[in-house]
N, C-alpha and C. Protein backbone atom coordinates (compact mmCIF):
# COMPACT_ATOMS: atom_id res chain seq x y z
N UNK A 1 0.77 -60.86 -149.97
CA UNK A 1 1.78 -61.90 -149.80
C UNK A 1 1.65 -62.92 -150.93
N UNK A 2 2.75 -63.41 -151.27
CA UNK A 2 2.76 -64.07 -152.39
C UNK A 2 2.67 -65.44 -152.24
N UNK A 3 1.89 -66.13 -153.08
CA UNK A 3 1.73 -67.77 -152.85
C UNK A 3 3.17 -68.79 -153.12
N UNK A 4 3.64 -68.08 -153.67
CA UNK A 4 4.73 -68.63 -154.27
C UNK A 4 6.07 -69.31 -153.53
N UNK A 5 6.76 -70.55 -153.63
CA UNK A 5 7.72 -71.55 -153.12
C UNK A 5 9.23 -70.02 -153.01
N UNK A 6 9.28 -69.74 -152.31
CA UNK A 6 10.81 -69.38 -151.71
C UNK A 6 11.65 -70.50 -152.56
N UNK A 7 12.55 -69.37 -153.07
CA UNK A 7 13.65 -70.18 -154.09
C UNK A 7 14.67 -71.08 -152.81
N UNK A 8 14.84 -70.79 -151.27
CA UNK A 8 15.39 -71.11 -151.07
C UNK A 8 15.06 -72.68 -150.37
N UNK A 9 13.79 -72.79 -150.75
CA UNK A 9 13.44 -74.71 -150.52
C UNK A 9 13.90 -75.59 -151.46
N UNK A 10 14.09 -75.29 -152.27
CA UNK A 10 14.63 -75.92 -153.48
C UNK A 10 16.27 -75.92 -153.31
N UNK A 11 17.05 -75.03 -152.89
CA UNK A 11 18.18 -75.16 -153.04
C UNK A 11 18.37 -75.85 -150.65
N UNK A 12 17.59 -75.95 -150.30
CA UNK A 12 17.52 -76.59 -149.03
C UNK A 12 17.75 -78.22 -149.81
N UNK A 13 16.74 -78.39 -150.81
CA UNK A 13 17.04 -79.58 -151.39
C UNK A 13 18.55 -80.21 -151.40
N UNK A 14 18.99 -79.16 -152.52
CA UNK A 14 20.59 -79.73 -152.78
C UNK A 14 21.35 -79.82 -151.67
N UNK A 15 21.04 -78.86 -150.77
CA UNK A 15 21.70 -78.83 -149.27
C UNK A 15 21.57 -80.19 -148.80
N UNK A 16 20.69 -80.90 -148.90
CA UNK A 16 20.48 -81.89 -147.83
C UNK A 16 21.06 -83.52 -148.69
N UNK A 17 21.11 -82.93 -149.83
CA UNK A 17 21.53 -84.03 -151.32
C UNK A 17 21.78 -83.71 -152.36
N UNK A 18 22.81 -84.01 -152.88
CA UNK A 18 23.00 -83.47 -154.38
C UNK A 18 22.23 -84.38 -155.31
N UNK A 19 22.21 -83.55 -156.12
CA UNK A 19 21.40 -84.10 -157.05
C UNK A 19 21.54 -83.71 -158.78
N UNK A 20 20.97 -84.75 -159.36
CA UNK A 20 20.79 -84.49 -161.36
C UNK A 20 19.79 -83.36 -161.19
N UNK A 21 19.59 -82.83 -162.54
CA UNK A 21 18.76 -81.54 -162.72
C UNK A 21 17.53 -82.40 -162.30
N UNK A 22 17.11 -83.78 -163.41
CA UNK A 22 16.45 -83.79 -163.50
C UNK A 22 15.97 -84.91 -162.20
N UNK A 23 16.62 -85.56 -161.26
CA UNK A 23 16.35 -85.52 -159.55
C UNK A 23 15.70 -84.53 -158.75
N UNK A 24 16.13 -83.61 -159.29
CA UNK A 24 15.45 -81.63 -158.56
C UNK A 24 14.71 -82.11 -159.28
N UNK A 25 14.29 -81.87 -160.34
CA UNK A 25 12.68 -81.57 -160.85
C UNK A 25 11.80 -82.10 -160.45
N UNK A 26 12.14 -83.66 -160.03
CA UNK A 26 11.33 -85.09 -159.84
C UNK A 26 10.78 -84.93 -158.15
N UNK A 27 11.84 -84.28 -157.63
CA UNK A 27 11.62 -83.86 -156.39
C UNK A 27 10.82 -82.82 -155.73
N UNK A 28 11.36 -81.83 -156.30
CA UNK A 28 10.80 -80.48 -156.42
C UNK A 28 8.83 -80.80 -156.78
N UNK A 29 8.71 -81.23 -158.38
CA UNK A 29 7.24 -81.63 -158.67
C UNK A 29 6.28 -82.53 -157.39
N UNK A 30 6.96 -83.42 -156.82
CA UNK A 30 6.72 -84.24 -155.57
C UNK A 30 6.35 -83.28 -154.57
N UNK A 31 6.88 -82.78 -153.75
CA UNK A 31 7.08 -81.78 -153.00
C UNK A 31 6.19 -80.53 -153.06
N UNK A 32 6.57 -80.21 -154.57
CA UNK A 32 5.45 -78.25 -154.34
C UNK A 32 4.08 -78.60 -155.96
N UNK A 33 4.41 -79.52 -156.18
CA UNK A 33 3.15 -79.96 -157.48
C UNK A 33 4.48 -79.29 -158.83
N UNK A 34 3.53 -79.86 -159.53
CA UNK A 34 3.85 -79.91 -161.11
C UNK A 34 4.28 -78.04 -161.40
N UNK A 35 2.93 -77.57 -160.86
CA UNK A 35 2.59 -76.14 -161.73
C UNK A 35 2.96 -75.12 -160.35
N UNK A 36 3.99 -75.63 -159.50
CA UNK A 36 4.31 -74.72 -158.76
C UNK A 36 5.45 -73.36 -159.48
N UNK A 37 5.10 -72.24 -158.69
CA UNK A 37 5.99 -70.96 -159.05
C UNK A 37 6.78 -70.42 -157.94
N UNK A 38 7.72 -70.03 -158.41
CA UNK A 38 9.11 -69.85 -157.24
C UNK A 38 9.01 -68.43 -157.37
N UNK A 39 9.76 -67.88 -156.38
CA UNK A 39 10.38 -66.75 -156.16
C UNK A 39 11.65 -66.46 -155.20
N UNK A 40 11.96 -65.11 -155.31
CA UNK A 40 13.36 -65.17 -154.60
C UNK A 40 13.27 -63.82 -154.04
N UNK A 41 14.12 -63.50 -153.09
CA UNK A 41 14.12 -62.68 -152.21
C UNK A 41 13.67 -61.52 -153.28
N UNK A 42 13.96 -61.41 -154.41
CA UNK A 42 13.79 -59.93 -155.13
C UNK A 42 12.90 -60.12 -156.45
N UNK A 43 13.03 -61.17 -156.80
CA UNK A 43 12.11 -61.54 -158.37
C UNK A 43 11.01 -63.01 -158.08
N UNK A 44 9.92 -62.84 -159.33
CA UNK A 44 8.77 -63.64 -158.89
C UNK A 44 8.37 -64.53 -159.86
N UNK A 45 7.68 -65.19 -160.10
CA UNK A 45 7.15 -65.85 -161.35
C UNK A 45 8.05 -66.73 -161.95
N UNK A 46 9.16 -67.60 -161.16
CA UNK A 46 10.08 -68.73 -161.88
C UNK A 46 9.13 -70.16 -162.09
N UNK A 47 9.09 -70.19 -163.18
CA UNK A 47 9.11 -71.76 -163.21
C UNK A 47 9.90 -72.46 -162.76
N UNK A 48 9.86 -73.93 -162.42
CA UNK A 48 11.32 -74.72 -162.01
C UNK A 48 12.76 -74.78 -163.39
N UNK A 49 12.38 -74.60 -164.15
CA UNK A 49 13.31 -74.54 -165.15
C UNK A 49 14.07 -72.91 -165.42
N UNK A 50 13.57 -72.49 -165.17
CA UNK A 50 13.43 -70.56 -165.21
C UNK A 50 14.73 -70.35 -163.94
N UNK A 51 14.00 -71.11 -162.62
CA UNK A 51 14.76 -70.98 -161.33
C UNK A 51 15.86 -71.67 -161.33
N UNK A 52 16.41 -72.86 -161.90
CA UNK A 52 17.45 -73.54 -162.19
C UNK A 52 18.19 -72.82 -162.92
N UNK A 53 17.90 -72.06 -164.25
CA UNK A 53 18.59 -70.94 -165.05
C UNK A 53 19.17 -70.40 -164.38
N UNK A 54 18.43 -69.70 -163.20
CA UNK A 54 18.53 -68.08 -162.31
C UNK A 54 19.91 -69.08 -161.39
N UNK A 55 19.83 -69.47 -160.71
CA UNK A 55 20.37 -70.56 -160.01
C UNK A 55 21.82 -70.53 -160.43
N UNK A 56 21.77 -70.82 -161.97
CA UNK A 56 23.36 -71.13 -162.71
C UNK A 56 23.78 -69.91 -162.50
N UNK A 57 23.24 -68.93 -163.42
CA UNK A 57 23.51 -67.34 -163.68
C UNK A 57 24.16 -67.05 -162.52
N UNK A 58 23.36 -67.12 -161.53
CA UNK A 58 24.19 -65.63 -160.61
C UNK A 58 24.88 -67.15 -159.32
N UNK A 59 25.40 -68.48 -159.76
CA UNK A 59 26.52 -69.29 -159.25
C UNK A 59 25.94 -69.80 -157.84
N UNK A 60 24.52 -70.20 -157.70
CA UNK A 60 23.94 -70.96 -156.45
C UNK A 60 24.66 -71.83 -156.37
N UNK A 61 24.72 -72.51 -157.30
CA UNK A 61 24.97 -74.01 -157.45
C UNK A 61 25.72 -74.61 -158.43
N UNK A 62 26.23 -75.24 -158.32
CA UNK A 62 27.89 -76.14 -159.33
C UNK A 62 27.66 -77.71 -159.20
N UNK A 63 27.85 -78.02 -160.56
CA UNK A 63 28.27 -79.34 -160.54
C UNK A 63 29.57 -79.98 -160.19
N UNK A 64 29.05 -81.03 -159.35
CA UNK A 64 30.40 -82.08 -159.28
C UNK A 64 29.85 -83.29 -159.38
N UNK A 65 31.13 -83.93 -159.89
CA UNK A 65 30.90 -85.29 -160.20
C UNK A 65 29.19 -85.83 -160.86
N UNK A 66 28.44 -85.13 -161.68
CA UNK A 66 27.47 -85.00 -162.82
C UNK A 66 26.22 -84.24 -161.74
N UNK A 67 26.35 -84.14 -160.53
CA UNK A 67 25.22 -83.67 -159.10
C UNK A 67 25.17 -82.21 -159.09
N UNK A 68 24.42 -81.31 -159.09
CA UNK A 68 24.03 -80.00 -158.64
C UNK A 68 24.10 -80.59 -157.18
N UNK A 69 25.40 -79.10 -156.93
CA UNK A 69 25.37 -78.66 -154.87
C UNK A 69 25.39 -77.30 -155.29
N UNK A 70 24.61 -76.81 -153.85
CA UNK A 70 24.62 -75.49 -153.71
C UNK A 70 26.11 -75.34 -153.57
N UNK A 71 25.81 -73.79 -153.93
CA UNK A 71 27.67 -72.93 -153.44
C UNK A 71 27.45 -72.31 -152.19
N UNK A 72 27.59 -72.57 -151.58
CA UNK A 72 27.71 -71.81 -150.08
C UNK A 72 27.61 -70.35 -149.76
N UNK A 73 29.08 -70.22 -150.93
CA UNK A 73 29.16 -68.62 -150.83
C UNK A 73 28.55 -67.54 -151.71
N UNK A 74 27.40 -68.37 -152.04
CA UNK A 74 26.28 -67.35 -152.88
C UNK A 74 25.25 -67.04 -152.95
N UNK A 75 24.74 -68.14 -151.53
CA UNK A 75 23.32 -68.05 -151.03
C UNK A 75 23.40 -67.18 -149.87
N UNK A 76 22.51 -66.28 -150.32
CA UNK A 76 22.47 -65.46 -148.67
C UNK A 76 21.93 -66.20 -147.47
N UNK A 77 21.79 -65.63 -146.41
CA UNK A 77 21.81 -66.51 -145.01
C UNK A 77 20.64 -66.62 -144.37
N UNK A 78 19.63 -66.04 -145.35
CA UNK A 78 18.25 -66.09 -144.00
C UNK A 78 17.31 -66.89 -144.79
């Protein structure tokens, strides 16, 4: 089993507040430490900057009004 932060605490984040990238980071570092590593239901080893990439790419999350929100319809459900 892997030590690693579930990508989907981080985007629980935006769920609960939108936020600047760099609000997530400030948060995120608070929360799981500096040198924490993410993963996601299928891939491992994200940095927080790596996972924000992954995040854009496959449309987690969109800006409005200058704030990262999750997209609803791109996060799976569990």
């Amino acid at each position: 089993m892997s030590n690693e932060i579930h990508a989907h605490k981080v985007l629980n984040l935006l769920r609960e507040k939108p936020m600047t990238k760099q609000e997530l980071s400030d948060v995120v570092s608070e929360q799981f430490g500096e040198q924490a590593q993410f993963r996601t239901c299928k891939r491992e080893g994200f940095q927080f900057d790596t996972l924000f990439d992954f995040f854009l790419q496959r449309e987690k999350i969109t800006e409005v009004d200058g704030k990262w929100v999750i997209n609803a319809e791109r996060v799976c459900g569990h």
